[in-house]
C-alpha atoms as a PDB file:
ATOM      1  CA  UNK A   1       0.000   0.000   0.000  1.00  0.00           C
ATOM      2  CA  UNK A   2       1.490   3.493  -1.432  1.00  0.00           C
ATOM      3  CA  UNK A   3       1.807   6.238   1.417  1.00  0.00           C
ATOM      4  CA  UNK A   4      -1.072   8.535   1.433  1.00  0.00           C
ATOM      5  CA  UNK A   5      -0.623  12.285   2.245  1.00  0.00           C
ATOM      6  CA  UNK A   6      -4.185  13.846   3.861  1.00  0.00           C
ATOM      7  CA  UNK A   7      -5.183  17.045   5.572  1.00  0.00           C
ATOM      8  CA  UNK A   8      -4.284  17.686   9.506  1.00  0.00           C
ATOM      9  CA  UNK A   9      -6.082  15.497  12.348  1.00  0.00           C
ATOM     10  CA  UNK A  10      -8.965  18.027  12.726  1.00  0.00           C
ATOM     11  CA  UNK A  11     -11.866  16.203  12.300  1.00  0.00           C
ATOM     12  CA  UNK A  12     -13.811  16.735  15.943  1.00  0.00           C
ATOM     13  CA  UNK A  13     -15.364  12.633  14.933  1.00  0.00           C
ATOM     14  CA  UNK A  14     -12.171  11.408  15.914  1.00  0.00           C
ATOM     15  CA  UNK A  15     -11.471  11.058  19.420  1.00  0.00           C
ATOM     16  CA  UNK A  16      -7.915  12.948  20.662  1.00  0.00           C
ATOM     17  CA  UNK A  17      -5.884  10.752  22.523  1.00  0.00           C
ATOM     18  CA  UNK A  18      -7.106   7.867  24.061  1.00  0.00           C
ATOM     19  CA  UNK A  19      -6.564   9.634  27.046  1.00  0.00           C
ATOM     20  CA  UNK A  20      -9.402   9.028  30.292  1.00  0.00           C
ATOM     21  CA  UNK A  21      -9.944   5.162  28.475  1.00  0.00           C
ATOM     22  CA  UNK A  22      -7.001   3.284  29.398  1.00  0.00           C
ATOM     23  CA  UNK A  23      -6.388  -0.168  27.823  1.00  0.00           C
ATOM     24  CA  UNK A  24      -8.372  -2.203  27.669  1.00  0.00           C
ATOM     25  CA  UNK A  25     -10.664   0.555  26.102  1.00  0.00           C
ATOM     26  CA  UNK A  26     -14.374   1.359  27.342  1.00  0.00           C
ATOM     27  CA  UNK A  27     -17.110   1.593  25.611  1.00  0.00           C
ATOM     28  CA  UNK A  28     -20.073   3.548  27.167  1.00  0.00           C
ATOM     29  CA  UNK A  29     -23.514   3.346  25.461  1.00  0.00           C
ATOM     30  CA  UNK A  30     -25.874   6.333  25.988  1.00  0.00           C
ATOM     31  CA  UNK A  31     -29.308   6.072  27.596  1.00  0.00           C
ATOM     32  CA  UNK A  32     -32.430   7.941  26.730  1.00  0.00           C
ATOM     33  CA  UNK A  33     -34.128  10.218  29.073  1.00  0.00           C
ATOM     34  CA  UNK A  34     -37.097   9.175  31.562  1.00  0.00           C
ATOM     35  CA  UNK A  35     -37.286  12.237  33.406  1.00  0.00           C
ATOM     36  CA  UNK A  36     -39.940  14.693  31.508  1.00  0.00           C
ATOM     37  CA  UNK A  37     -43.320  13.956  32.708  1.00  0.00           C
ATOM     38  CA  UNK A  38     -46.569  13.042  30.850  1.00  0.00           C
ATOM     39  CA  UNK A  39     -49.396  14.573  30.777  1.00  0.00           C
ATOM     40  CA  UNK A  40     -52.591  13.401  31.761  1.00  0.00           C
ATOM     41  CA  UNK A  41     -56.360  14.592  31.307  1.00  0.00           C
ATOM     42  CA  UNK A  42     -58.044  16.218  33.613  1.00  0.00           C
ATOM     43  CA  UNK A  43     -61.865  15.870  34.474  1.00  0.00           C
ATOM     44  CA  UNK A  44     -63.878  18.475  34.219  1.00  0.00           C
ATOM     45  CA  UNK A  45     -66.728  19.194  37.552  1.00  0.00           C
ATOM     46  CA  UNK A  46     -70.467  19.375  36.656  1.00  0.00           C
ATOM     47  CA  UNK A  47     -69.610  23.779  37.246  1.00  0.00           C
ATOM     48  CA  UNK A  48     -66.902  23.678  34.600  1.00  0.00           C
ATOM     49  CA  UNK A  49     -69.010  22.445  31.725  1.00  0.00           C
ATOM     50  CA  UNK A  50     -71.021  25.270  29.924  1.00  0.00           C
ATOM     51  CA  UNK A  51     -74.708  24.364  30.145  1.00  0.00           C
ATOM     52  CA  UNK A  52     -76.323  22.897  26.922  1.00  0.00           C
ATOM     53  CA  UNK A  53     -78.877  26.007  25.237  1.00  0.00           C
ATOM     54  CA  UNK A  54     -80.959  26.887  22.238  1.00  0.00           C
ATOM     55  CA  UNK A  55     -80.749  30.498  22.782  1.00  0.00           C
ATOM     56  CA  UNK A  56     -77.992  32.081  20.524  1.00  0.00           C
ATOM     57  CA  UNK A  57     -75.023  33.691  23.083  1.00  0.00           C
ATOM     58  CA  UNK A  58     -73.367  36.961  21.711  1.00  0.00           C
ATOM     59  CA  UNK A  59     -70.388  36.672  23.862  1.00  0.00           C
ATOM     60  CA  UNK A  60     -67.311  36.042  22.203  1.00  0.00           C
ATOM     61  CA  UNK A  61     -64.763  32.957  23.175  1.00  0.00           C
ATOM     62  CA  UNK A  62     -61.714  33.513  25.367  1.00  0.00           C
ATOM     63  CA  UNK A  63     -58.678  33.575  23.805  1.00  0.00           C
ATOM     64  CA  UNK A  64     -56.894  30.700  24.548  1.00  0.00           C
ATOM     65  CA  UNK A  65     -52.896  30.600  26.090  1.00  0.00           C
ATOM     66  CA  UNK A  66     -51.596  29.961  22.879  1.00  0.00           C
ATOM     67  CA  UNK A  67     -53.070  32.707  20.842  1.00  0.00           C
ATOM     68  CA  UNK A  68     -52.659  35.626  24.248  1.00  0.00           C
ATOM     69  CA  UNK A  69     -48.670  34.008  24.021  1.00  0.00           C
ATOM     70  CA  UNK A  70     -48.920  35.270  20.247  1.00  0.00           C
ATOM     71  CA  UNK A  71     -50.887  38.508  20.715  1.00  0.00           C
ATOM     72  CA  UNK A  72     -48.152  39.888  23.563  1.00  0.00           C
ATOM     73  CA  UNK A  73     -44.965  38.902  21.835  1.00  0.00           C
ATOM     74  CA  UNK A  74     -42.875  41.951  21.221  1.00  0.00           C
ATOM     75  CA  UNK A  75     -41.235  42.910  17.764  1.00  0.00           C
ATOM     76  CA  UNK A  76     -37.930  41.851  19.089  1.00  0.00           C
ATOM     77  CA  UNK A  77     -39.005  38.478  20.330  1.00  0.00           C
ATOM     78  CA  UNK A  78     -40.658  37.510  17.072  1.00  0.00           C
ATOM     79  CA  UNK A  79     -37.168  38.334  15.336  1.00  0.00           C
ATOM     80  CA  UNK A  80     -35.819  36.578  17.780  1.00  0.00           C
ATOM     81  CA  UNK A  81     -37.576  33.803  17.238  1.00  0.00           C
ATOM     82  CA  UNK A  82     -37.238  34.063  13.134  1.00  0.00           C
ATOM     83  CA  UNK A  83     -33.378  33.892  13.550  1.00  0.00           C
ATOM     84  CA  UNK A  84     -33.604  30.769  15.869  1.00  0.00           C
ATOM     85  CA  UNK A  85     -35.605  28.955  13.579  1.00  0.00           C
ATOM     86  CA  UNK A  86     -33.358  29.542  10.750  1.00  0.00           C
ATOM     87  CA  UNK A  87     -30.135  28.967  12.729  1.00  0.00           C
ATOM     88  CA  UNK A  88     -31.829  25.197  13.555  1.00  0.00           C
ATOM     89  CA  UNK A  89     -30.569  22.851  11.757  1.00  0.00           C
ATOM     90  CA  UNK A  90     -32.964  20.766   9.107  1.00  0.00           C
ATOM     91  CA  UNK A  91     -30.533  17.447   9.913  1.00  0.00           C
ATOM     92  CA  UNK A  92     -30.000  16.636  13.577  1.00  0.00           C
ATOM     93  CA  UNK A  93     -27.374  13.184  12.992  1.00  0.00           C
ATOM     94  CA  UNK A  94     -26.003  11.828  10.180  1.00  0.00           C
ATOM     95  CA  UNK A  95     -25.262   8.014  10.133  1.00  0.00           C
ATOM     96  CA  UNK A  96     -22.838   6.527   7.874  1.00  0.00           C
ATOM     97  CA  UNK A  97     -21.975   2.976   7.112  1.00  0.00           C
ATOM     98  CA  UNK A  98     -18.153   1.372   8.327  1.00  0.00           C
ATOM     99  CA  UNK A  99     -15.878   1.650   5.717  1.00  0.00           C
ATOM    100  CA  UNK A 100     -14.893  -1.884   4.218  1.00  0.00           C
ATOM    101  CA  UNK A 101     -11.673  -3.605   5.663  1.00  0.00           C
ATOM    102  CA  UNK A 102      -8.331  -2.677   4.226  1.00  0.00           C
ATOM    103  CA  UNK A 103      -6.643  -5.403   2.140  1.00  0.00           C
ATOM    104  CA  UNK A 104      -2.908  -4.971   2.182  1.00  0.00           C
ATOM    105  CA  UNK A 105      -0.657  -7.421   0.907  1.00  0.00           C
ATOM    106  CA  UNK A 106       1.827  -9.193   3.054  1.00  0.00           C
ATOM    107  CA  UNK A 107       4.950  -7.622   3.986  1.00  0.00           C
ATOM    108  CA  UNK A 108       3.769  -4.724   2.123  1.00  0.00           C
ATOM    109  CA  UNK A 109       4.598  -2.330   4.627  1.00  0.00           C
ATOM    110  CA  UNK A 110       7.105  -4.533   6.729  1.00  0.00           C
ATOM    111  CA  UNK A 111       9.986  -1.936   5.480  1.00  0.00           C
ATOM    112  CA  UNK A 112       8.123   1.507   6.009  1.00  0.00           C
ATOM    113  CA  UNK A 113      10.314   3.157   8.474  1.00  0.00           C
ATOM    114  CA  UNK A 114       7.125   4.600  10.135  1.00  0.00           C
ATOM    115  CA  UNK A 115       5.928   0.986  10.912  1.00  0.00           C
ATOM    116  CA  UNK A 116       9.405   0.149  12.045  1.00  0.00           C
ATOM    117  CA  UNK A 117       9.314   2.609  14.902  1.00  0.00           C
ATOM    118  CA  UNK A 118       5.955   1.390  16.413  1.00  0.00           C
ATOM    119  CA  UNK A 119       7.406  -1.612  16.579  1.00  0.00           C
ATOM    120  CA  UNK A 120       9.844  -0.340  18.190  1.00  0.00           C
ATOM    121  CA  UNK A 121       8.064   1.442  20.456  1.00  0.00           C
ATOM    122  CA  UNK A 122       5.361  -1.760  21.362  1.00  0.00           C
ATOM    123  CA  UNK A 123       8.249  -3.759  21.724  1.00  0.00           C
ATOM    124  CA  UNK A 124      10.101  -1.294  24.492  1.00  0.00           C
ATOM    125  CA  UNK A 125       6.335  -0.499  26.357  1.00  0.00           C
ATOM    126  CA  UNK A 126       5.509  -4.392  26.619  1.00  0.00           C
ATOM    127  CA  UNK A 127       9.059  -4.495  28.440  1.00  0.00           C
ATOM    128  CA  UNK A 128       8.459  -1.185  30.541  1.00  0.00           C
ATOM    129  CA  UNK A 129       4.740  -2.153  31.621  1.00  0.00           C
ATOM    130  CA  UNK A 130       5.646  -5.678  32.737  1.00  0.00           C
ATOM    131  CA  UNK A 131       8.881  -3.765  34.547  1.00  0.00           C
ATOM    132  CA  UNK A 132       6.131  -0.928  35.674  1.00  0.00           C
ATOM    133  CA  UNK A 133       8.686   1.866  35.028  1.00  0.00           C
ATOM    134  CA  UNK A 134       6.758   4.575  32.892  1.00  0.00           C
ATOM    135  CA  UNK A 135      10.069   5.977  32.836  1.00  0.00           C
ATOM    136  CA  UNK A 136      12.090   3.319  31.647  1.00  0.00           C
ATOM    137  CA  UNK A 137      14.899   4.289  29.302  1.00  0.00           C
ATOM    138  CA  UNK A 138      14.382   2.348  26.340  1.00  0.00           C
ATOM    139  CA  UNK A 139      11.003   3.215  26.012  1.00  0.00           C
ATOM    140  CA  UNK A 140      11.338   7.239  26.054  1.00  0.00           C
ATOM    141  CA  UNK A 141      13.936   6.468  23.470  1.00  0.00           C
ATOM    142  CA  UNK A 142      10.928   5.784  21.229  1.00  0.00           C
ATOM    143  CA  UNK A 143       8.559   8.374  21.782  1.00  0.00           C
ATOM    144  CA  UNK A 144       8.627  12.225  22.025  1.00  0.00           C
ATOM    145  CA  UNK A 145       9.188  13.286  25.094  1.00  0.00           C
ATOM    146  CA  UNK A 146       5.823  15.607  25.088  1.00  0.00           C
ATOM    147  CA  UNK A 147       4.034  13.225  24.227  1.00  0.00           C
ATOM    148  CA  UNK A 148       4.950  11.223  27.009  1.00  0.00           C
ATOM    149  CA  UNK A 149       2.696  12.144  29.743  1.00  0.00           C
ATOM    150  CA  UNK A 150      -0.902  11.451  27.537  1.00  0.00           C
ATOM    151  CA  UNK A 151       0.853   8.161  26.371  1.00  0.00           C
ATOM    152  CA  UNK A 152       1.262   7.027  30.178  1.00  0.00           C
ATOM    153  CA  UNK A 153      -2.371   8.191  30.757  1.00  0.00           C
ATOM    154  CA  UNK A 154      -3.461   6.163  27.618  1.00  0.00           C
ATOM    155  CA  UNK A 155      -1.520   2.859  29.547  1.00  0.00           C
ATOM    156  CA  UNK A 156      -1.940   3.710  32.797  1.00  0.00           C
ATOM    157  CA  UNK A 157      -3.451   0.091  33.796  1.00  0.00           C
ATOM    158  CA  UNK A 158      -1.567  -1.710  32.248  1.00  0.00           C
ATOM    159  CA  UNK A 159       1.643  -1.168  34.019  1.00  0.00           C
ATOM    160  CA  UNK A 160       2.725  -3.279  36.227  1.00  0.00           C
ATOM    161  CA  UNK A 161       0.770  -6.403  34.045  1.00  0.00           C
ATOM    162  CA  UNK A 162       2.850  -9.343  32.415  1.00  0.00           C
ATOM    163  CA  UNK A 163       3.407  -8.872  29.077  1.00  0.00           C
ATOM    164  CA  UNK A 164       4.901 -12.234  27.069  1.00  0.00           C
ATOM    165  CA  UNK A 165       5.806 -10.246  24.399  1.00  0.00           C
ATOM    166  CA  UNK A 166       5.394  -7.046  22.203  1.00  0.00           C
ATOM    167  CA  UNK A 167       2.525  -4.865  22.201  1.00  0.00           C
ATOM    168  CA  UNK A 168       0.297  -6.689  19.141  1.00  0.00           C
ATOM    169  CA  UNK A 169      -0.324  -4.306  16.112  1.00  0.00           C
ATOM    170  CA  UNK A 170      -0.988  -5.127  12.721  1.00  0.00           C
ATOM    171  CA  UNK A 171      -0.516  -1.683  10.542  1.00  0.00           C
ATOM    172  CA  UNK A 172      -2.070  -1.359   8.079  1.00  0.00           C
ATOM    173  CA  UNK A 173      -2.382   2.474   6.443  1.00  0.00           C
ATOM    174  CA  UNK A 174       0.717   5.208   6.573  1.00  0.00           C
ATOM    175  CA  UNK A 175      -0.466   8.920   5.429  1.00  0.00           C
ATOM    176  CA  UNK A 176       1.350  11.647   6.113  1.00  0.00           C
ATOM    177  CA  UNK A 177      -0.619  14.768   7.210  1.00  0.00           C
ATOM    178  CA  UNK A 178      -0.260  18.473   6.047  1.00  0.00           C
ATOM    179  CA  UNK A 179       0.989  19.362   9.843  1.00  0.00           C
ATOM    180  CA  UNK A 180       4.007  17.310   8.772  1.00  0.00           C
ATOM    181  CA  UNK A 181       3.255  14.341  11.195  1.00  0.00           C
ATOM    182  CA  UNK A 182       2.686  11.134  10.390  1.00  0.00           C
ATOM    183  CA  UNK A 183      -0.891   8.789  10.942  1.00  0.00           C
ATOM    184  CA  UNK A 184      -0.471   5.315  10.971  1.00  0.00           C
ATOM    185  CA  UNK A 185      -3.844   3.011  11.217  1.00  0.00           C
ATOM    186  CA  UNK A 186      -4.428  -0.318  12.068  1.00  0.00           C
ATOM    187  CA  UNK A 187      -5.713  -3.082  14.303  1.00  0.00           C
ATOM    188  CA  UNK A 188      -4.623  -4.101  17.891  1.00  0.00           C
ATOM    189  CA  UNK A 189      -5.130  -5.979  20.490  1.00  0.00           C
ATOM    190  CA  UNK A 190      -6.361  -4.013  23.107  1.00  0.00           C
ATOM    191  CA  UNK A 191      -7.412  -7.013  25.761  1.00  0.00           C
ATOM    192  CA  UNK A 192      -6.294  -9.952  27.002  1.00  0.00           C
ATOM    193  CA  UNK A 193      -2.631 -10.279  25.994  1.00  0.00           C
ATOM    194  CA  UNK A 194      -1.258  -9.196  29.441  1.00  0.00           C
ATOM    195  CA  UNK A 195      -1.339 -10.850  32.594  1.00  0.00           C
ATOM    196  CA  UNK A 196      -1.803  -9.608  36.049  1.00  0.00           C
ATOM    197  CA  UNK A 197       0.748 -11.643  37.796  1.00  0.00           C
ATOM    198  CA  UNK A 198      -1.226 -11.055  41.151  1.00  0.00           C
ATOM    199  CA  UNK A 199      -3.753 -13.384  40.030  1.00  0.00           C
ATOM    200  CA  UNK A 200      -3.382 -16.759  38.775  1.00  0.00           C
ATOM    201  CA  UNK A 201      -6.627 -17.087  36.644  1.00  0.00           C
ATOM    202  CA  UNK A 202      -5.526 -13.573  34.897  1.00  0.00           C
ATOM    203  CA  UNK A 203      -3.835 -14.777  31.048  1.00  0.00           C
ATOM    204  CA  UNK A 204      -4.268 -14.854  27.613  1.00  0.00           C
ATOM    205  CA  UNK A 205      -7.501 -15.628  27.240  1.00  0.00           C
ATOM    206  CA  UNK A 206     -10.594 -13.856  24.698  1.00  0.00           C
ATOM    207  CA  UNK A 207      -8.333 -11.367  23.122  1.00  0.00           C
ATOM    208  CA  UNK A 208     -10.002  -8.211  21.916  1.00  0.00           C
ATOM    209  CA  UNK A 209      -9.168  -6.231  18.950  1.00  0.00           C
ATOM    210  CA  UNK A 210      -9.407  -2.615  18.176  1.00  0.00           C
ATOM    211  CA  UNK A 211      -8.870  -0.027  15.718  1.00  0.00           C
ATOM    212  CA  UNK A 212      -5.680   2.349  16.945  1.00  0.00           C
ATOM    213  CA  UNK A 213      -3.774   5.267  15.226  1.00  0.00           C
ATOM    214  CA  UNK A 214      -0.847   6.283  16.004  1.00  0.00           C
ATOM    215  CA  UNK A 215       0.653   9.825  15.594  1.00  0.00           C
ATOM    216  CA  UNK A 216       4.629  10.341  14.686  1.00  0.00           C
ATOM    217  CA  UNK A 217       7.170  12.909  14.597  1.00  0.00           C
ATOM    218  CA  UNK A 218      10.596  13.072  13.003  1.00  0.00           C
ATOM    219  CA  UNK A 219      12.754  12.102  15.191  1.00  0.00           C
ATOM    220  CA  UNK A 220      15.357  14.913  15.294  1.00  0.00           C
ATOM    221  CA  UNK A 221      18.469  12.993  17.062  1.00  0.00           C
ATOM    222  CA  UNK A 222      17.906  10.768  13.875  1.00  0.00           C
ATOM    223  CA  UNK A 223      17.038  11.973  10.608  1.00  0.00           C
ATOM    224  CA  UNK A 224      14.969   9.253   8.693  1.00  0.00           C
ATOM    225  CA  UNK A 225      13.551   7.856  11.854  1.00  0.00           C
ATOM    226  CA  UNK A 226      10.322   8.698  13.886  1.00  0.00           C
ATOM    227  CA  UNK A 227       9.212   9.044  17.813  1.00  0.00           C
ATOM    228  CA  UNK A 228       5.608   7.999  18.500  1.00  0.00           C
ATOM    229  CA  UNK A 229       3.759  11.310  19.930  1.00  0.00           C
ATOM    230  CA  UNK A 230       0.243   9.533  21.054  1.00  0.00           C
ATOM    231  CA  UNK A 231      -2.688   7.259  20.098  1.00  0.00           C
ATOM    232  CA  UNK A 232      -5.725   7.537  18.917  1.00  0.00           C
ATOM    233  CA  UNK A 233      -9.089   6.095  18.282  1.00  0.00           C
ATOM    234  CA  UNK A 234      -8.406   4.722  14.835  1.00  0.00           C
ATOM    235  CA  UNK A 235     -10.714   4.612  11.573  1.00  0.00           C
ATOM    236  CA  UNK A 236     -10.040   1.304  10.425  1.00  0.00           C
ATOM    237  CA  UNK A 237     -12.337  -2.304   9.988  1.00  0.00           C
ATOM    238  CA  UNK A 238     -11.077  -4.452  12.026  1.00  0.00           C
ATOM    239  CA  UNK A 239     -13.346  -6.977  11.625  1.00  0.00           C
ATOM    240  CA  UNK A 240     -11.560  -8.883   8.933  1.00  0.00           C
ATOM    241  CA  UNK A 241      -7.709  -8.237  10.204  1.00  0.00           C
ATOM    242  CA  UNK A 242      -5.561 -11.061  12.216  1.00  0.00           C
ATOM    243  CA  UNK A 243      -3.657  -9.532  14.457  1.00  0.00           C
ATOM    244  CA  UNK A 244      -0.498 -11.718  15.229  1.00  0.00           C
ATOM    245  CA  UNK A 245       0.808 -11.907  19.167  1.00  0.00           C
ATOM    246  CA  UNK A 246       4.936 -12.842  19.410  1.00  0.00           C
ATOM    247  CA  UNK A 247       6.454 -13.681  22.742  1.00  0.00           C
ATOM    248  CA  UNK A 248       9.921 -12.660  23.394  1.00  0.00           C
END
């Protein structure tokens, strides 16, 4: 797959940093609201209801809520009320379909020097969270160093876990973006791979795959190579993609 070149991340749809949903990520669902109250009729007494005659009346109806609401409305609230209803929008969601799952061939992007230095960077966390040293030498070698504090809020749980091997991430898009960073997409597993080693029924077990971006910078102590800056929700279908685990 050729490298892609796109406009900067600005697209408010994509969530910033996976920061606030540790691994393994969250989903929350939204519920509907119970609270407004419903109405119910109200009988009218035997006084209330006008008495049944043949006799023509000559008084004239009261005006009901609605239409005194209407009658006192000032000048300025009626514009007021004109430029609301023309500010409102005429589509309230928009719904689109998941795109289809990438196909890239194998080894495709094996060489990419972008894909090279997440897995450099998986390799060193794995090795940091199972040491539980967010501050562990080899792995600030492969991020930038600003990034560094929303990447450790991103993995917060999961140091101090077990990990039998690299971090497990199948890329599978590289674009580079108009801010000059670089977005690569793919799938990863998200759950299941570590271990808590406080608990002996805590392993590999029902691994759980997600889609994940990741956002790099030139490295500038090396030119041709690149730091990992943060994560992101990714994009991709992940529904088709293996994702292959190694152990060290």
């Amino acid at each position: 797959m050729t490298t892609t070149t796109s406009p900067s991340r600005t697209d408010p749809a994509r969530a910033r940093l996976l920061a606030g949903c540790a691994l393994p990520l969250l989903l929350g669902a939204c519920g509907t609201s119970s609270d407004v109250p419903e109405s119910s009729p109200t009988a009218l007494s035997s006084d209330d209801a006008a008495a049944g005659t043949d006799e023509p009346t000559t008084e004239e109806a009261a005006p009901t809520s609605e239409e005194t609401s209407e009658e006192q409305q000032s000048p300025e609230e009626e514009q007021s009320s004109g430029e609301a209803a023309e500010d409102r929008p005429d589509t309230w969601a928009t719904f689109t379909a998941e795109p289809p799952p990438l196909v890239v061939e194998e080894g495709e992007l094996d060489e990419d020097p972008r894909v090279l230095a997440i897995e450099r960077f998986n390799e060193a966390f794995a090795r940091a969270a199972t040491a539980d040293d967010p501050r562990d030498e080899g792995w600030l070698a492969t991020l930038d160093e600003a990034g560094h504090e929303g990447l450790v809020e991103v993995f917060e749980e999961e140091f101090g876990r077990a990990y039998p091997g690299p971090l497990p991430f199948t890329p599978l898009q590289v674009t580079e973006l108009e801010d000059g960073t670089w977005s690569v997409q793919g799938c990863m597993v998200t759950d299941g791979f570590s271990a808590d080693p406080s608990r002996s029924d805590d392993g590999m077990t029902g691994l759980e795959v997600s889609s994940i971006e990741y956002s790099l910078v030139d490295d500038p102590g090396a030119e041709g190579d690149y730091l990992v800056e943060a994560l992101y929700s990714g994009t991709i279908n992940c529904s088709t993609t293996e994702v292959e685990t190694r152990s060290w």
